[in-house]
Protein backbone atom coordinates (compact mmCIF):
# COMPACT_ATOMS: atom_id res chain seq x y z
CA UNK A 1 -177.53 -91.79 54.81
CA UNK A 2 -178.73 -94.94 56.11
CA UNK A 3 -177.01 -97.01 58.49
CA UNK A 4 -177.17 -100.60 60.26
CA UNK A 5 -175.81 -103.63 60.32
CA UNK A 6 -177.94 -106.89 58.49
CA UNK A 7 -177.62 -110.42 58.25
CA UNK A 8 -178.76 -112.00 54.64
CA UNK A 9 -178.97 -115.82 54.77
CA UNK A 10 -179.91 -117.57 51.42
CA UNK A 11 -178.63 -120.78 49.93
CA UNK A 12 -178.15 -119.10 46.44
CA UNK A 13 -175.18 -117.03 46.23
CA UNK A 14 -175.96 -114.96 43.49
CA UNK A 15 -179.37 -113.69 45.15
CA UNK A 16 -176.51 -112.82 48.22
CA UNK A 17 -174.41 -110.91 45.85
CA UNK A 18 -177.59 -108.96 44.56
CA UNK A 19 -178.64 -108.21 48.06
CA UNK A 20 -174.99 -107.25 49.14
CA UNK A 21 -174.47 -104.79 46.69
CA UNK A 22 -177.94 -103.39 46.87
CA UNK A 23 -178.16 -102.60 50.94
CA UNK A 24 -174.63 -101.68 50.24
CA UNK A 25 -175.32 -98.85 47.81
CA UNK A 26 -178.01 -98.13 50.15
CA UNK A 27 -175.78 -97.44 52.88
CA UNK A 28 -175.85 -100.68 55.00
CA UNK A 29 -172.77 -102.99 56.01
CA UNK A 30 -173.93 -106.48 55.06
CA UNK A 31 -172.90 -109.89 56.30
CA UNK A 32 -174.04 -113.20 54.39
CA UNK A 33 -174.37 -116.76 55.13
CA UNK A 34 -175.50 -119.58 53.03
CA UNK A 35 -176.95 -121.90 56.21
CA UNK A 36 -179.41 -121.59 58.98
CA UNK A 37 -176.20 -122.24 61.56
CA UNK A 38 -174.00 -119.54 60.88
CA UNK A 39 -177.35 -117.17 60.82
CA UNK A 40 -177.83 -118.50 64.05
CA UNK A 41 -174.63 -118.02 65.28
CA UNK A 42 -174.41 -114.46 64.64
CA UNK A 43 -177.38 -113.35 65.87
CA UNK A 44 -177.08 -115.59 69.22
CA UNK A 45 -173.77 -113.45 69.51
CA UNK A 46 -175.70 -110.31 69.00
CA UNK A 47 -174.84 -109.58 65.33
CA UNK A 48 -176.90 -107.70 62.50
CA UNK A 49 -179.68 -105.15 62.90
CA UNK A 50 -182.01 -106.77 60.90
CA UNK A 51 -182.04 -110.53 58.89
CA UNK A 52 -183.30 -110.78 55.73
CA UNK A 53 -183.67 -114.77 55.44
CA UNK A 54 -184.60 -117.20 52.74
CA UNK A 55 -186.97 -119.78 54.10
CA UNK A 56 -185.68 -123.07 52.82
CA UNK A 57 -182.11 -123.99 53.82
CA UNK A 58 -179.98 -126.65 53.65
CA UNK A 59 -179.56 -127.31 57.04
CA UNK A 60 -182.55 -126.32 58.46
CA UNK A 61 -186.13 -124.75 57.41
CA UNK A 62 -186.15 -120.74 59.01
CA UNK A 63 -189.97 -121.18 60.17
CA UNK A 64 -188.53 -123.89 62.50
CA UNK A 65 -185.46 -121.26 63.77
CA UNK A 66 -187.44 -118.11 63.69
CA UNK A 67 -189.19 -118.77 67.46
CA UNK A 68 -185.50 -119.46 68.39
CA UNK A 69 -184.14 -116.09 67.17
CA UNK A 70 -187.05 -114.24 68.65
CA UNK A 71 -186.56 -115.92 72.11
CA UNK A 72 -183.33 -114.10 72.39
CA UNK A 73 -183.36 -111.00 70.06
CA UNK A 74 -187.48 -110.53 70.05
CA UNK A 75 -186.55 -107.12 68.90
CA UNK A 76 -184.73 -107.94 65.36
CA UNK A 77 -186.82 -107.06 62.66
CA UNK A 78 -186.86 -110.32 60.06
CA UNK A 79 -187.73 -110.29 56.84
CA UNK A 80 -188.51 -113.47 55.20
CA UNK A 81 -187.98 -114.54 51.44
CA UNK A 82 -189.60 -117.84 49.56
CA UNK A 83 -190.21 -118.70 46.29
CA UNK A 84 -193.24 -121.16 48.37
CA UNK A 85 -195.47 -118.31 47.22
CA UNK A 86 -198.88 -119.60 49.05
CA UNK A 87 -201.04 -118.57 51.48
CA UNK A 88 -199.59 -120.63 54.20
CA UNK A 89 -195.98 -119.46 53.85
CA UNK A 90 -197.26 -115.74 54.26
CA UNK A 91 -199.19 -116.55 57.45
CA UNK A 92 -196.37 -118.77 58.72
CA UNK A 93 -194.22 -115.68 58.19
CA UNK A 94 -195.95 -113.49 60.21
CA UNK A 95 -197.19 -115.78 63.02
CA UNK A 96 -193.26 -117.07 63.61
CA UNK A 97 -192.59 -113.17 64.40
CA UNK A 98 -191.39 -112.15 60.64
CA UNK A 99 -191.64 -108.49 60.38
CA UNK A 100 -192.19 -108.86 56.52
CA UNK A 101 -192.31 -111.65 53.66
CA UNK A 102 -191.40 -111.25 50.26
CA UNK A 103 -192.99 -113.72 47.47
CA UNK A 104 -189.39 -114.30 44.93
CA UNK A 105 -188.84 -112.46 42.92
CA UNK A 106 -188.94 -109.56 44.47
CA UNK A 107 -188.03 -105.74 43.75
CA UNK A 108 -184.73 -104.53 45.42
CA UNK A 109 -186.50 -100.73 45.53
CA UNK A 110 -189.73 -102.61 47.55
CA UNK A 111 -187.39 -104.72 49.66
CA UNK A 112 -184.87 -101.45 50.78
CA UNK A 113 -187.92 -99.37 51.80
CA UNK A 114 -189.45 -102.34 53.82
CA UNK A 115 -185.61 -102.23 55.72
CA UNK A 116 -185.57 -98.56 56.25
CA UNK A 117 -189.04 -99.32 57.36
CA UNK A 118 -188.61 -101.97 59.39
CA UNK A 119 -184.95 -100.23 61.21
CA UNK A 120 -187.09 -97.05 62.28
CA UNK A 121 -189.92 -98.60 64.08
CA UNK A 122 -190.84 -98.84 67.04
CA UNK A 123 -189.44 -101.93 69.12
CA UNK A 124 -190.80 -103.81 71.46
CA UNK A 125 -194.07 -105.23 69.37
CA UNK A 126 -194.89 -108.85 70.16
CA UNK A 127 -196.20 -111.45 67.56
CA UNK A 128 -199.48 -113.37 68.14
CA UNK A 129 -199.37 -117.08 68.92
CA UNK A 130 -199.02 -120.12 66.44
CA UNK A 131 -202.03 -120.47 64.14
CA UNK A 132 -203.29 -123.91 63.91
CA UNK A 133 -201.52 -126.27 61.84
CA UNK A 134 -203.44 -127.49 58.62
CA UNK A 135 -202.15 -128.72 55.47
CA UNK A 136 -205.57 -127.98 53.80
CA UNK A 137 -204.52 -124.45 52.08
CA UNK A 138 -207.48 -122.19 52.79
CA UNK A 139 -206.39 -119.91 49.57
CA UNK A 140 -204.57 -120.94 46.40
CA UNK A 141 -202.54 -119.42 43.70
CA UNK A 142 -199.27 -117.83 43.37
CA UNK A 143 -200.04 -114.96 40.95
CA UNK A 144 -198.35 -111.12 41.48
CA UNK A 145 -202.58 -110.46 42.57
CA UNK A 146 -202.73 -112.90 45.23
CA UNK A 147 -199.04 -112.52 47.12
CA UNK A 148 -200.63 -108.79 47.70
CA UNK A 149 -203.17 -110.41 49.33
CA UNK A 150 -201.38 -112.98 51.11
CA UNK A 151 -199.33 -110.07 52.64
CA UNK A 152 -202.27 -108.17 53.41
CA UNK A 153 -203.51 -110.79 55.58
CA UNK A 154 -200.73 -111.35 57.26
CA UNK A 155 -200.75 -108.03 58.44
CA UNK A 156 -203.90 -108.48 59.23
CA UNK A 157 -204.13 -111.35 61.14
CA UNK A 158 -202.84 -110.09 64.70
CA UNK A 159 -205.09 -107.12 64.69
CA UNK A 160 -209.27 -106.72 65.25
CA UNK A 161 -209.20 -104.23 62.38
CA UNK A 162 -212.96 -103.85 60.83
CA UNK A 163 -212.17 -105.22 56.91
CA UNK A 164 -214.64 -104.64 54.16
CA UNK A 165 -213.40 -107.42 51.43
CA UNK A 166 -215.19 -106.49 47.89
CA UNK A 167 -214.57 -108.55 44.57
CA UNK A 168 -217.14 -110.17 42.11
CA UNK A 169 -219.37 -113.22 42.84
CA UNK A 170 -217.20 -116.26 43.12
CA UNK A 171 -214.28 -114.57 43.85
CA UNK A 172 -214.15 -115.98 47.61
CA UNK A 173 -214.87 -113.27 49.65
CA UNK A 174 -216.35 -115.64 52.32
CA UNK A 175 -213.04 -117.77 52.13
CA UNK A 176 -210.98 -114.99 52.83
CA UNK A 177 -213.49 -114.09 55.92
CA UNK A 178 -213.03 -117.32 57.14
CA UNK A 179 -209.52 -117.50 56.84
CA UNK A 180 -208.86 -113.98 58.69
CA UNK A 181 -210.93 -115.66 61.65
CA UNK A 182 -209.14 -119.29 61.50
CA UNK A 183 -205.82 -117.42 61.86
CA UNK A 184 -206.55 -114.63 63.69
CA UNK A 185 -206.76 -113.63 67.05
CA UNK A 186 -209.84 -114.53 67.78
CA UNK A 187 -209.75 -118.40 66.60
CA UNK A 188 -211.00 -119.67 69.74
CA UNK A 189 -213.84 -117.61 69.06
CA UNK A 190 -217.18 -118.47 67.01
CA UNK A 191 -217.39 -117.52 63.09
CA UNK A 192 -220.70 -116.62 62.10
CA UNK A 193 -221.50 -115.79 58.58
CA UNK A 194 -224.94 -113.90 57.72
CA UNK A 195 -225.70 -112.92 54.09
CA UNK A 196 -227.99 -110.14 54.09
CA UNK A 197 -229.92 -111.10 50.53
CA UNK A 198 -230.85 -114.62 51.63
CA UNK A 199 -232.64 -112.86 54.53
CA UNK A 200 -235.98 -111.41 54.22
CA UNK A 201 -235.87 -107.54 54.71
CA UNK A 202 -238.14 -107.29 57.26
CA UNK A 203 -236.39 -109.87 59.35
CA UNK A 204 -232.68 -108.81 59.27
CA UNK A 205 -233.04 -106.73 62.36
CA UNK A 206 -234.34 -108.79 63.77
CA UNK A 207 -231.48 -111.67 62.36
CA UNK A 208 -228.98 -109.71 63.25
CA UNK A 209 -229.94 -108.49 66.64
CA UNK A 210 -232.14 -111.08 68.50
CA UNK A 211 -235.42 -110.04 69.46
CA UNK A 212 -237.49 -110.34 72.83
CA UNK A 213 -240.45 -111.63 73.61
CA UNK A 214 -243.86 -110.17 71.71
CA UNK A 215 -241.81 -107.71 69.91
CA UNK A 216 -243.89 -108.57 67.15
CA UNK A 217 -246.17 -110.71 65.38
CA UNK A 218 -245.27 -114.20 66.04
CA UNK A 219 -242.14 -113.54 68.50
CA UNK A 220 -243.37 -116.30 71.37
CA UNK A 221 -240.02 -116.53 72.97
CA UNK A 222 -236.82 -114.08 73.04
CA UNK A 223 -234.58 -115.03 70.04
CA UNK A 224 -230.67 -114.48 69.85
CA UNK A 225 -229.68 -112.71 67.15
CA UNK A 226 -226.25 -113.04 64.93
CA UNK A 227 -224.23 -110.61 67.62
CA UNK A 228 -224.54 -112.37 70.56
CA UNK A 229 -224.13 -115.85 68.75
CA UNK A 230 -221.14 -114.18 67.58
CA UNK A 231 -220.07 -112.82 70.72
CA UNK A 232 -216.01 -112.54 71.18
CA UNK A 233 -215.37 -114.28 67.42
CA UNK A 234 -216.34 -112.68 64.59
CA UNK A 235 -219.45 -111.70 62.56
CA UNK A 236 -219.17 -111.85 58.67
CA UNK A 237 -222.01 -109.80 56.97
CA UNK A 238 -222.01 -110.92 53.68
CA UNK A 239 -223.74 -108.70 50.81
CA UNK A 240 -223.80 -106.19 52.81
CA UNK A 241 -225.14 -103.61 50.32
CA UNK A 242 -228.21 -105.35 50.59
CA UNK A 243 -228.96 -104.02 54.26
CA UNK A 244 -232.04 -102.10 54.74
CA UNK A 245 -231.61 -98.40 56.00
CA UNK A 246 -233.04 -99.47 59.38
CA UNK A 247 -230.61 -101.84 59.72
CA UNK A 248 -227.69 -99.88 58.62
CA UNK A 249 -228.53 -97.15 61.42
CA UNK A 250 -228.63 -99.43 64.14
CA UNK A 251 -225.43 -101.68 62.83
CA UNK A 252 -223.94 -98.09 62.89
CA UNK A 253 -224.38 -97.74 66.50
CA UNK A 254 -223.22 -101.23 67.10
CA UNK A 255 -219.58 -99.95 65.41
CA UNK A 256 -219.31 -96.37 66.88
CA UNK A 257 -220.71 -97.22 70.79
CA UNK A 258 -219.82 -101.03 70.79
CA UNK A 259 -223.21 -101.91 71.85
CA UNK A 260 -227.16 -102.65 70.61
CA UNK A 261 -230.29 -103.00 71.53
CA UNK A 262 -232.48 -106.08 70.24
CA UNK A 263 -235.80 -105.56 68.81
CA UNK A 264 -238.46 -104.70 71.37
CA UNK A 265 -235.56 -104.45 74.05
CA UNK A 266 -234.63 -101.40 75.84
CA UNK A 267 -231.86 -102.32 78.18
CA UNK A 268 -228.63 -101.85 75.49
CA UNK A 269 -225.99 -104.69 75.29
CA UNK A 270 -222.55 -104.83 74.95
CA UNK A 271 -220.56 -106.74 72.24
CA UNK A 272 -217.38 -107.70 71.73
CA UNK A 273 -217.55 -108.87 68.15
CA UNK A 274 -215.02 -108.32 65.22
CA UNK A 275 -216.97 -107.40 61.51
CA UNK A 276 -215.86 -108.03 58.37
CA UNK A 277 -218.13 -107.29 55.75
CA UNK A 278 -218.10 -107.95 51.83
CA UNK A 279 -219.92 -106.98 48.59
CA UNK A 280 -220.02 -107.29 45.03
CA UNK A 281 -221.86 -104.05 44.79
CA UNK A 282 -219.84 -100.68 44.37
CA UNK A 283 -221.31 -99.23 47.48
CA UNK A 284 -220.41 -95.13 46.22
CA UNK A 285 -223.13 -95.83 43.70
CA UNK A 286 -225.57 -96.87 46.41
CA UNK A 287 -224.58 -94.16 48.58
CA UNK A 288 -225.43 -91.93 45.38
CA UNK A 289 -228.48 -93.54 45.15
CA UNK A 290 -229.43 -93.07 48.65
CA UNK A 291 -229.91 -96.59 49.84
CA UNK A 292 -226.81 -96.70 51.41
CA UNK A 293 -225.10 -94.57 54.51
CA UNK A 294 -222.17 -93.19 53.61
CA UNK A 295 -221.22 -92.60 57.81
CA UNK A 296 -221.34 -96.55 57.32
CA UNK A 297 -219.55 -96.91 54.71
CA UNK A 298 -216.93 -94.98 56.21
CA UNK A 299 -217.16 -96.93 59.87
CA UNK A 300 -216.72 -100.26 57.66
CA UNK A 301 -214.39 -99.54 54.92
CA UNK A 302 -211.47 -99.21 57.08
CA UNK A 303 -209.29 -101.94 55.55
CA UNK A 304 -210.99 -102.32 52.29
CA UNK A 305 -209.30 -105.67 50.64
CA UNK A 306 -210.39 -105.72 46.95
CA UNK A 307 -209.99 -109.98 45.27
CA UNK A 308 -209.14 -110.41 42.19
CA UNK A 309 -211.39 -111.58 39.43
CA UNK A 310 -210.00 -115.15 38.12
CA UNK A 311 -209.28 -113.48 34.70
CA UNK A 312 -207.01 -111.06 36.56
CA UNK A 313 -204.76 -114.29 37.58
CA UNK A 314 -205.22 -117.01 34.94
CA UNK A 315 -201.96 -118.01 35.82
CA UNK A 316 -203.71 -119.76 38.56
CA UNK A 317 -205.93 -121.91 37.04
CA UNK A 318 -203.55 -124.85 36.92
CA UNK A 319 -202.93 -124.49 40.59
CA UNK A 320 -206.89 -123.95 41.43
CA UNK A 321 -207.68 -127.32 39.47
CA UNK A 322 -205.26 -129.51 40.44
CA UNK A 323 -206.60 -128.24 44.37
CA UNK A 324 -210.15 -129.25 43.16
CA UNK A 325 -209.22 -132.60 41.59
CA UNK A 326 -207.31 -132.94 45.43
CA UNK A 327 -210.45 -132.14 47.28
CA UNK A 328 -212.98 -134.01 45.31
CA UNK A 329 -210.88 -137.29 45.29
CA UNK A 330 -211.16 -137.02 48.80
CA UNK A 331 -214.66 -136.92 49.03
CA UNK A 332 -214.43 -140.35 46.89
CA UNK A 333 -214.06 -139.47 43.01
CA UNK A 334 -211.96 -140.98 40.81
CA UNK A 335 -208.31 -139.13 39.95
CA UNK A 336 -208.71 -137.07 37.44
CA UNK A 337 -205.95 -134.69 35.30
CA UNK A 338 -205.78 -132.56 32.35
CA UNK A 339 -203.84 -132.53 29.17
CA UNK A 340 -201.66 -129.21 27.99
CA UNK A 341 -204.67 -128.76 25.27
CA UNK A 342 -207.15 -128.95 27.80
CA UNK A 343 -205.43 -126.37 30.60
CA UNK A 344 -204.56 -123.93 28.15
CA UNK A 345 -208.44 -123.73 26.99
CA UNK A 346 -209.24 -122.96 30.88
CA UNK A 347 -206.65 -120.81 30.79
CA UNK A 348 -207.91 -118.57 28.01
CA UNK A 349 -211.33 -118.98 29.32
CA UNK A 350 -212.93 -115.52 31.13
CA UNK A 351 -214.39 -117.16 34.23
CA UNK A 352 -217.43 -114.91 34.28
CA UNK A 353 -218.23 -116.81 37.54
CA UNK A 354 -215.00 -116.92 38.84
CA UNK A 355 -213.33 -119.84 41.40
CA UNK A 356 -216.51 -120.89 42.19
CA UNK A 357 -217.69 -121.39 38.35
CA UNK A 358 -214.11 -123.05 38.46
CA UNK A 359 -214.32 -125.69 40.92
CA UNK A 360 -218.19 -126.56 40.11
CA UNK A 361 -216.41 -127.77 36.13
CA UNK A 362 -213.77 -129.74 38.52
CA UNK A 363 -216.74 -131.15 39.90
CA UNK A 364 -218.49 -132.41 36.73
CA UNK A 365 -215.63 -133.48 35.36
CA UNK A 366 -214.79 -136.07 37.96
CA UNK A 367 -217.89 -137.29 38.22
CA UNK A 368 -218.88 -137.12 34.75
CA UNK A 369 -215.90 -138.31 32.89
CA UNK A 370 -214.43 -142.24 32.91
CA UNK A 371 -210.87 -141.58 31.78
CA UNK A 372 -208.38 -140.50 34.08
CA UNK A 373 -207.22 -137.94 31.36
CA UNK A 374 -208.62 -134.78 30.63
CA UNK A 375 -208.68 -133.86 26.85
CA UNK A 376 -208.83 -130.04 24.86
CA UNK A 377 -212.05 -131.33 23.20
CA UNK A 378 -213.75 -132.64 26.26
CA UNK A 379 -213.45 -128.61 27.85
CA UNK A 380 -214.42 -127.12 24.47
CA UNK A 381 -217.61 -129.02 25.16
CA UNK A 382 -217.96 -128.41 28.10
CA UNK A 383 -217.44 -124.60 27.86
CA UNK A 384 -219.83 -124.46 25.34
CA UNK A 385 -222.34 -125.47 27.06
CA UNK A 386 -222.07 -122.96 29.99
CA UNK A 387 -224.84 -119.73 29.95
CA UNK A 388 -222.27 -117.69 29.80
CA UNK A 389 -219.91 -119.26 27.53
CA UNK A 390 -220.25 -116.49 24.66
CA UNK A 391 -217.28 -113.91 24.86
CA UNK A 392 -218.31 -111.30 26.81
CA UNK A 393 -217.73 -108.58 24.13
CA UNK A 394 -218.45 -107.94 20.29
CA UNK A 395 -216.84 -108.25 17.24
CA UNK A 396 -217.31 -107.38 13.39
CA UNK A 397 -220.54 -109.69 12.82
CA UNK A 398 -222.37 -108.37 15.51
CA UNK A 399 -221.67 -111.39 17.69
CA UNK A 400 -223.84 -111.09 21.00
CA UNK A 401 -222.56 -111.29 24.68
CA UNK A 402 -224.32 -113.23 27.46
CA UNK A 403 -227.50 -115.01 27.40
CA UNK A 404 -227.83 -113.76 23.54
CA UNK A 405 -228.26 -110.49 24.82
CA UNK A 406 -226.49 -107.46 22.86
CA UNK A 407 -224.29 -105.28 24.42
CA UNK A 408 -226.05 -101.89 23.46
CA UNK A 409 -229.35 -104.22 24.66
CA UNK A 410 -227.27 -104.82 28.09
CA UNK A 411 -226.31 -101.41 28.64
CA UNK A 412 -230.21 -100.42 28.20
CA UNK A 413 -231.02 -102.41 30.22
CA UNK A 414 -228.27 -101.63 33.55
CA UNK A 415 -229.40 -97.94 32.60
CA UNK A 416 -233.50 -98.14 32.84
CA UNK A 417 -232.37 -100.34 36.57
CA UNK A 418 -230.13 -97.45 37.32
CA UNK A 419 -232.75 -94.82 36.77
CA UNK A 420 -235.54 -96.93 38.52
CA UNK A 421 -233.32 -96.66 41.78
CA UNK A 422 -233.86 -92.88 42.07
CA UNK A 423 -237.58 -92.76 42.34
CA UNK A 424 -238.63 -89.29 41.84
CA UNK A 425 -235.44 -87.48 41.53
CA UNK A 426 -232.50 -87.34 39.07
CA UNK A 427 -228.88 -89.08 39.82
CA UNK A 428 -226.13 -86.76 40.14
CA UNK A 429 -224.33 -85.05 37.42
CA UNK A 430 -221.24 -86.91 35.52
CA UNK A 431 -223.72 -89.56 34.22
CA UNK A 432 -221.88 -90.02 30.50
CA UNK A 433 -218.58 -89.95 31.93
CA UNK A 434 -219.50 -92.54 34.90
CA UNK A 435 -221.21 -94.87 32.43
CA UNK A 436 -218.49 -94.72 29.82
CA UNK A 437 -215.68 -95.69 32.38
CA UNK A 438 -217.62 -98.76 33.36
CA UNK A 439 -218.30 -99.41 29.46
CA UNK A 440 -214.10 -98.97 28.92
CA UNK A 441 -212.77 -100.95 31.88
CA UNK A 442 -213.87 -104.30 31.14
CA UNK A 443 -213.20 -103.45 27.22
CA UNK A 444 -209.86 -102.79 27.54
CA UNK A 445 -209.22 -105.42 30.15
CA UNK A 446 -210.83 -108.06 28.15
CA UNK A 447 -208.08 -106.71 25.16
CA UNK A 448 -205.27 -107.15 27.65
CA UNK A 449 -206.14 -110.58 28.33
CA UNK A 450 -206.73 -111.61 25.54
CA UNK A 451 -202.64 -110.34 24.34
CA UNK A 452 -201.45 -111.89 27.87
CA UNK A 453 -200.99 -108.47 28.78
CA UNK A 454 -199.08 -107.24 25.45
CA UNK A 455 -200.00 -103.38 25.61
CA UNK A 456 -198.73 -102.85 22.05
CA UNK A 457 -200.96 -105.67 20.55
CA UNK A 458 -203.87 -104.74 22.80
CA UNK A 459 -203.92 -101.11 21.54
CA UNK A 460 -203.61 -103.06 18.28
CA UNK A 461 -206.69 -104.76 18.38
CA UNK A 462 -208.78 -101.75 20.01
CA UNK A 463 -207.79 -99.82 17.24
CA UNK A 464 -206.85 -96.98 19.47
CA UNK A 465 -203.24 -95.18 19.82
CA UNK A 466 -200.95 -97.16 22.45
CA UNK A 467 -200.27 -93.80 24.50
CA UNK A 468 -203.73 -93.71 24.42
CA UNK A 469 -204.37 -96.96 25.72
CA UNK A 470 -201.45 -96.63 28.51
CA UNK A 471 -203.31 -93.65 29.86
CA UNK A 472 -206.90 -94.89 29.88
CA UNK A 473 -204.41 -98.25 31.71
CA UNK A 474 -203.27 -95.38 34.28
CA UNK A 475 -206.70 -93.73 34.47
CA UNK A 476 -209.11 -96.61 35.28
CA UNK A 477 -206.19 -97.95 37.48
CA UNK A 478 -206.78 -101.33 35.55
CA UNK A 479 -204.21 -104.31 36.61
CA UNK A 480 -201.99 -105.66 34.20
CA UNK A 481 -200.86 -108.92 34.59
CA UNK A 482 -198.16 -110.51 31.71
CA UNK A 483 -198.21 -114.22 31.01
CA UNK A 484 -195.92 -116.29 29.03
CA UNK A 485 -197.92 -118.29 25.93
């Protein structure tokens, strides 16, 4: 049976009597305050195991008493509640010493395992320093999909952990690099970014790795490469499925000795270099195919952080576009909003090119558009005229997905590129099975978004039973994401 003492502190008295009777059926004895003084008091006097804490309170905010409380108890595990679900309040959390934070609302079975958690761990763990203070939000949206990645950052933050961040193009892989080095440990370090397909193949060795003096054709004077520049920051290798094999072997060596050699160089060097790495390849196919290293893959994917595609969180559209209209009245464009007609068409809208696709519309639209108003028709145009405007699936008429091309056409097509990659020899059994997962996961995800998540509808419109469709749910571990109309 559990046991321990904790402290809730939250302005709302019915989420206190929720919590109360939950640690209590757990097996705690709880004690619950409505201000940041009392808290304070009782755990200045040496009450409560743990604090579970709301952040905003009438008295005082908890970031601003958390540095406080861990002054003179840094051992008491806090966790940290907000319904400020952003990016900020989840780094905040965990710089401030926090040993968790919750998004609102949150599940009472999540929250008792993260106390059981957080009484039987070790003590004695300090907190990195402040991160810099900056009211520009690196990463926005408050959907269930991006509080999981908020907290994963967090976590991540204090720690030189390799990450290998994959998502579709637009996504904002590069973002979420940058934001892991801005409020990380090594800040005060340099951020260098290198993305592998901009770089000639023959050349990324040499990129990456500096080179010396007549190590080849045309090397007059030793060159730098991206690991020293990098050297005690971190070194974000973008695309990174597009690495030649040469490359890969020697960034291998780099990750399991800590050191390289440039080209032409014998003398090996040491680095001290954090790597995060990204893709919007499914690197197990390439290491199929053979143009990938699956001892790399391994040596890279040890926190692998997977974004969301925009589709996957339309509920934060609104949020990403009034962020845009911020930043690009800023750089000196007019104010700009949108009507309800006008959101709800983004809204519904599949954002084959993701936040990036996103923000480049904010753009136009600013600078485009006279009135300071936004209107349904004005996006219908607009979305219409986008290359990949047309639905990306078919219906009863035969309709065609992107660039007029049809779907059975599209499949060919993937298929005769897949088969090109393995030269002379044949890809590895499972071939129907593998191709008719990736035909079925954006099928049925494109039927749950279009029903706001409504599995009953959705099976509905496939045409399929809804047990059926639950399992196929389970079995391509597809997320499912409700939204209110």
């Amino acid at each position: 049976m559990p046991n321990g003492n904790i402290i809730v502190a939250d302005d709302d008295a019915a989420i206190r009597t929720v919590l109360n009777q939950a640690l209590s059926r757990a097996g705690y004895e709880v004690r619950s305050t409505g201000n940041c003084a009392t808290l304070w008091r009782w755990v200045a006097q040496g009450e409560g195991d743990l604090v579970i804490t709301d952040v905003v309170m009438p008295d005082e905010n908890v970031f601003d008493l958390l540095p406080r409380i861990k002054r003179v108890r840094p051992d008491l595990p806090i966790i940290v509640m907000s319904a400020q679900n952003t990016f900020m309040t989840a780094i905040r959390a965990s710089e401030r010493g926090a040993y968790e934070y919750l998004p609102k609302p949150f599940d009472l079975k999540e929250l008792t395992a993260i106390v059981g958690r957080a009484l039987s761990r070790p003590r004695g763990i300090a907190p990195a320093g402040a991160p810099p203070e900056n009211d520009d939000i690196p990463l926005v949206g408050r959907s269930p999909a991006m509080q999981e990645i908020y907290r994963a950052l967090a976590r991540l933050m204090p720690t030189d952990l390799t990450v290998m961040i994959t998502g579709e193009s637009g996504t904002g892989k590069e973002l979420v690099a940058r934001a892991l080095h801005d409020y990380g440990r090594r800040r005060a370090g340099p951020f260098v970014p290198v993305n592998m397909a901009a770089i000639p193949r023959d050349l990324i060795e040499s990129e990456l790795f500096g080179h010396e003096k007549g190590a080849f054709t045309g090397a007059l004077t030793r060159s730098a490469g991206r690991f020293e520049q990098a050297e005690g920051g971190t070194l974000f290798l973008d695309e990174i499925g597009d690495m030649p094999m040469e490359a890969q072997t020697r960034l291998l060596r780099v990750l399991q000795q800590g050191e390289y050699t440039t080209v032409g160089g014998r003398v090996p060097i040491k680095t001290n270099v954090r790597i995060i790495a990204a893709t919007n390849k499914d690197l197990r196919v390439s290491i199929q195919q053979g143009i990938f290293r699956e001892d790399l893959f391994f040596r890279i994917n040890v926190v692998p952080l997977r974004l969301p595609a925009l589709r996957e969180r339309s509920e934060d559209v609104p949020d990403l576009i009034r962020h845009f209209f911020v930043l690009v009245e800023r750089e000196g464009l007019s104010r700009k909003q949108l009507d309800g007609e006008a959101m709800e068409r983004l809204k519904r809208y599949r954002w084959p090119g993701n936040v990036r696709e996103l923000e480049n519309l904010v753009r136009r639209l600013a600078a485009l558009y006279p009135q300071e108003t936004i209107t349904g028709p004005v996006i219908e145009a607009e979305l219409d005229t986008l290359p990949l405007a047309q639905p990306q699936s078919i219906n009863g008429s035969g309709r065609k997905v992107a660039d007029n091309e049809t779907l059975s056409g599209a499949v060919e097509r993937h298929m005769s590129e897949y088969f090109s990659g393995y030269k002379d020899t044949l890809p590895p059994p499972g071939l129907y099975h593998r191709v008719l997962r990736e035909i079925e996961g954006p099928l049925i995800g494109a039927a749950l978004a279009a029903t706001r998540g409504n599995q009953i509808r959705a099976a509905e419109l496939l045409g399929v039973n809804r047990n059926t469709l639950r399992k196929k749910v389970r079995d391509l571990d597809l997320q499912v994401f409700r939204t209110s109309r």
